[in-house]
C-alpha atoms as a PDB file:
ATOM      1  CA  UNK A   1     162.726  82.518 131.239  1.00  0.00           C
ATOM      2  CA  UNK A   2     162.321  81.510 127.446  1.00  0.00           C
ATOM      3  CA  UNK A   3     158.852  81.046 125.903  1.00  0.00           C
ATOM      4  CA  UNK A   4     157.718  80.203 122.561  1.00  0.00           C
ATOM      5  CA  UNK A   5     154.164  81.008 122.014  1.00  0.00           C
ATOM      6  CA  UNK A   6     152.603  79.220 119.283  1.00  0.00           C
ATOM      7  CA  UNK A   7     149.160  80.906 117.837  1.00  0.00           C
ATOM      8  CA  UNK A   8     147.019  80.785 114.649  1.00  0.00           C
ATOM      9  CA  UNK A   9     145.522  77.755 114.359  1.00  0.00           C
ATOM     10  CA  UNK A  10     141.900  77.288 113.895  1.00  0.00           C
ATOM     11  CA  UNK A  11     139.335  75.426 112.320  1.00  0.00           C
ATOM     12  CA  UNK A  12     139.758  75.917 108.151  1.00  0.00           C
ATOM     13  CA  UNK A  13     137.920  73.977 104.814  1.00  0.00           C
ATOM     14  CA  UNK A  14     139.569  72.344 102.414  1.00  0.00           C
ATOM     15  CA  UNK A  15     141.496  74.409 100.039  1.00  0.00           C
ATOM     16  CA  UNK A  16     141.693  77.174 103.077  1.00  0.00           C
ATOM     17  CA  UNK A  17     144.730  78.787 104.455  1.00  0.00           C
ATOM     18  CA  UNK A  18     145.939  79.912 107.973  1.00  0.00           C
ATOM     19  CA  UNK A  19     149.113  81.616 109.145  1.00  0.00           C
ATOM     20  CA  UNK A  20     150.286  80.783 112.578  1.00  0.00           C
ATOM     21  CA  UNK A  21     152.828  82.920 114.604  1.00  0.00           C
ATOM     22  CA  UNK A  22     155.499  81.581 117.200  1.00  0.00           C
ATOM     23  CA  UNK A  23     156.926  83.963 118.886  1.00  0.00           C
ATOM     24  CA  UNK A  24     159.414  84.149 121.859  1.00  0.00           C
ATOM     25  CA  UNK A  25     160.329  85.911 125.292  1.00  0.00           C
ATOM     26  CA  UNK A  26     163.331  85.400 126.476  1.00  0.00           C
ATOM     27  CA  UNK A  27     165.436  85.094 123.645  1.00  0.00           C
ATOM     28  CA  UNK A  28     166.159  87.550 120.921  1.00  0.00           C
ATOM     29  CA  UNK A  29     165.797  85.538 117.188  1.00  0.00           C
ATOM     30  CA  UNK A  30     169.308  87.012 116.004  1.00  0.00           C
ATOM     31  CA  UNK A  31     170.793  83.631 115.367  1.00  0.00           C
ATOM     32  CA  UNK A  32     168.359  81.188 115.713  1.00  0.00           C
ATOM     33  CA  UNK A  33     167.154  78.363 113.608  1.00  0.00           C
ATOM     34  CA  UNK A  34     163.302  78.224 114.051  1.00  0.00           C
ATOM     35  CA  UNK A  35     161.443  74.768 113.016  1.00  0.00           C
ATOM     36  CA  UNK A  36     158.112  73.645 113.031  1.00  0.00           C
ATOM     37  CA  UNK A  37     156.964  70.630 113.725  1.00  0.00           C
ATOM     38  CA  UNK A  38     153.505  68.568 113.492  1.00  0.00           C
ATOM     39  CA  UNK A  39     151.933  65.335 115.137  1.00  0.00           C
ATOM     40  CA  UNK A  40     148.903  64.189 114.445  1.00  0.00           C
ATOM     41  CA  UNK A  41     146.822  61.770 116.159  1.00  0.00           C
ATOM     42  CA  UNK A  42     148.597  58.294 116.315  1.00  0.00           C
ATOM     43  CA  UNK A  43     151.476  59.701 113.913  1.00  0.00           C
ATOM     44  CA  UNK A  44     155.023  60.813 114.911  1.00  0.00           C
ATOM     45  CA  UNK A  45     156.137  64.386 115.458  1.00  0.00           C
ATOM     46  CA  UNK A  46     157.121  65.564 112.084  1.00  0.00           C
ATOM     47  CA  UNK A  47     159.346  68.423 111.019  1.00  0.00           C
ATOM     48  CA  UNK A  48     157.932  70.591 108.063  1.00  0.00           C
ATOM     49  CA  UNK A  49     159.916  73.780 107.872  1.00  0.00           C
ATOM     50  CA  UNK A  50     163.060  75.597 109.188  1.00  0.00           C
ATOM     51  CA  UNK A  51     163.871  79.008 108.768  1.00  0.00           C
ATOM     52  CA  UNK A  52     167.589  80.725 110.024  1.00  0.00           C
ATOM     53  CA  UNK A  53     166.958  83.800 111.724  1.00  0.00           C
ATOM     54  CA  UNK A  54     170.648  84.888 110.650  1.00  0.00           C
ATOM     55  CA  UNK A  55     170.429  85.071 106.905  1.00  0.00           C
ATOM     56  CA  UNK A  56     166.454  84.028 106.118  1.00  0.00           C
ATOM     57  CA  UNK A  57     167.044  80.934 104.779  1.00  0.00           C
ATOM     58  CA  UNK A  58     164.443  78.364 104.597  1.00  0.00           C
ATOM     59  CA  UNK A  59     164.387  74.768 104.392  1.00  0.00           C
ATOM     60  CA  UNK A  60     160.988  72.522 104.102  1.00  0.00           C
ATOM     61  CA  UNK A  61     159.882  69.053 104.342  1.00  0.00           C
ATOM     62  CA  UNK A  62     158.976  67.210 101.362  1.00  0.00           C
ATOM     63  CA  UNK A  63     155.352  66.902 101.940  1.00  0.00           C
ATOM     64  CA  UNK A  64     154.784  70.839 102.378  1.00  0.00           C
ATOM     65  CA  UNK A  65     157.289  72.242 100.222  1.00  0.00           C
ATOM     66  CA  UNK A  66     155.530  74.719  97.731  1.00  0.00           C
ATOM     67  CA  UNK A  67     152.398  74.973 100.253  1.00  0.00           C
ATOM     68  CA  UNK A  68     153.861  75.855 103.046  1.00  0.00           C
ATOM     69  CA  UNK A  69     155.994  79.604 103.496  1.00  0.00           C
ATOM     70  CA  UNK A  70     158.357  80.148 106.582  1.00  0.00           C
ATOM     71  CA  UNK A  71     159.043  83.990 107.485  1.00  0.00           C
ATOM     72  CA  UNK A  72     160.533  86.078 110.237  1.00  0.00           C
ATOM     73  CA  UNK A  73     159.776  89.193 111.352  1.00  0.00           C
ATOM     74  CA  UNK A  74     163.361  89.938 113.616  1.00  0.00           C
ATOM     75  CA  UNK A  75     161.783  93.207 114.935  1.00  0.00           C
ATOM     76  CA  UNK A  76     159.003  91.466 116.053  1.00  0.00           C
ATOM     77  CA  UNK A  77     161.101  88.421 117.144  1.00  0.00           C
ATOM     78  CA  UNK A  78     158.658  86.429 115.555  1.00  0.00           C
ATOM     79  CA  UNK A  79     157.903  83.625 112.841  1.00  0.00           C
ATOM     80  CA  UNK A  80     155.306  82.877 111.087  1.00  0.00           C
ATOM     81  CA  UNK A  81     154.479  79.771 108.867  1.00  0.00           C
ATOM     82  CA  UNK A  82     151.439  80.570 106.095  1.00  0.00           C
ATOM     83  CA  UNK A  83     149.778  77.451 105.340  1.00  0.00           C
ATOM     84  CA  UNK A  84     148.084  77.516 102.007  1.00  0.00           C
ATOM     85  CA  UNK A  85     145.905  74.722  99.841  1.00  0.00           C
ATOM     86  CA  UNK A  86     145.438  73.033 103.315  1.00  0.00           C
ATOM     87  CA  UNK A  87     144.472  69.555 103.358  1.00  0.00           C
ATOM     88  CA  UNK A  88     142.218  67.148 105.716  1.00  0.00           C
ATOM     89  CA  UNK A  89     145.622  65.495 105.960  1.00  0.00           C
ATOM     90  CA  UNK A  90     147.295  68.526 107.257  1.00  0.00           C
ATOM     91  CA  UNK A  91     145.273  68.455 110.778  1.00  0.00           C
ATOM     92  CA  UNK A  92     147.394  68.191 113.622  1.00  0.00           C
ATOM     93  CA  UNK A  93     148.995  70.466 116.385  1.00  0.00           C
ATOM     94  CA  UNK A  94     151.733  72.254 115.204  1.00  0.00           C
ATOM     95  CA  UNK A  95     154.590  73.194 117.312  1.00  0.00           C
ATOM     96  CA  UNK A  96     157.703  75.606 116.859  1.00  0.00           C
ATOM     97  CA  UNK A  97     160.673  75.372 118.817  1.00  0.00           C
ATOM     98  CA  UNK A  98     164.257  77.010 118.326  1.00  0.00           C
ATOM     99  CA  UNK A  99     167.993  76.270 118.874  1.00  0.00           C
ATOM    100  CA  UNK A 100     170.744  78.527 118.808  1.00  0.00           C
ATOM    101  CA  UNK A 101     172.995  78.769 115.043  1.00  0.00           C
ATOM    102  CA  UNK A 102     170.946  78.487 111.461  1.00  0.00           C
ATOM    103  CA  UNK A 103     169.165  75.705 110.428  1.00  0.00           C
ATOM    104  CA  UNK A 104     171.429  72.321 110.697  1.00  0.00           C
ATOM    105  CA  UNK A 105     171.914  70.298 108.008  1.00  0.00           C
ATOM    106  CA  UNK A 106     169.096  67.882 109.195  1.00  0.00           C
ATOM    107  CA  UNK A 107     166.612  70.603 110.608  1.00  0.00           C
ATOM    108  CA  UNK A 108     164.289  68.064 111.916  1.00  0.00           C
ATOM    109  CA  UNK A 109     165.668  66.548 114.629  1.00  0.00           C
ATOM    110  CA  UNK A 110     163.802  66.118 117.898  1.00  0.00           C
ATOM    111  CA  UNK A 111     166.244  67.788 120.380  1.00  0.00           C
ATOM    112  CA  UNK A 112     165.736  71.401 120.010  1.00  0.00           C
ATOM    113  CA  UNK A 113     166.824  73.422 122.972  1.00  0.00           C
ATOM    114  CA  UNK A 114     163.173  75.043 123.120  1.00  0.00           C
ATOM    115  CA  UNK A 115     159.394  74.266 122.132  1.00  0.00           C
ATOM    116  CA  UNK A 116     156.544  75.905 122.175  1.00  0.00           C
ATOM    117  CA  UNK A 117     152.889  74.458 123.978  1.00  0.00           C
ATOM    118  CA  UNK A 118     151.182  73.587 120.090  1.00  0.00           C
ATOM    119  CA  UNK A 119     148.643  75.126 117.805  1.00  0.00           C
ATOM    120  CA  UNK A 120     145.705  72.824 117.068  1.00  0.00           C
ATOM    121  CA  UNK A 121     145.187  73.224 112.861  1.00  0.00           C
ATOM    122  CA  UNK A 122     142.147  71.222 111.906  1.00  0.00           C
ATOM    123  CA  UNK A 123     141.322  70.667 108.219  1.00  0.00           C
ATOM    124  CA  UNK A 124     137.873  69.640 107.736  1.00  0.00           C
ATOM    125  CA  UNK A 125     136.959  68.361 103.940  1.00  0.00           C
END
């Protein structure tokens, strides 16, 4: 049975920074692409970074790119996303979920094969 367990999130300032962890049973992250995703209260699910578990490569929405980092620990068959210079605007429950093969060429598409439960991340100012 395959799990992704989203953790990390928390309660930060303005400014603060918080690094959350998915990791997964189930599956081994040897060729995986790994996204996460965010929704926040009366918004749409939005994708903010992909990593390939394959070769490392990273891919990241617009709006975090240069604030967020995406990393994978393979023996730990884990990823972690380190959120820095968070924002009020940043608060919402993050999610990773995984599909097997690297990142595609739009990594934010809704129909990955697996999701984790969410991470609340609340920003206050």
């Amino acid at each position: 049975d395959v799990q992704l367990q989203a953790s990390g999130g928390g309660l930060v300032q303005a400014g603060g920074s918080l690094r959350l962890s998915c990791a997964a049973s189930g599956l081994f992250f040897d060729d995986y692409a790994i996204a996460w995703f965010r929704q926040a209260p009366g918004k749409e699910r939005e994708g903010v970074s992909c990593i390939s578990s394959s070769d490392g490569s990273t891919h990241y929405s617009d709006s975090v790119n240069g604030q967020f980092t995406v990393s994978i620990d393979n023996a730990k068959n884990t990823v972690f996303l380190q959120m820095n210079s968070l924002k009020p605007e940043d608060t919402a429950v993050y999610y990773c979920a995984a599909e097997w093969g690297p990142c595609p060429d739009y990594p934010f598409h809704d129909e990955y094969h697996y999701w984790g439960q969410g991470t609340q991340v609340t920003v206050s100012s």
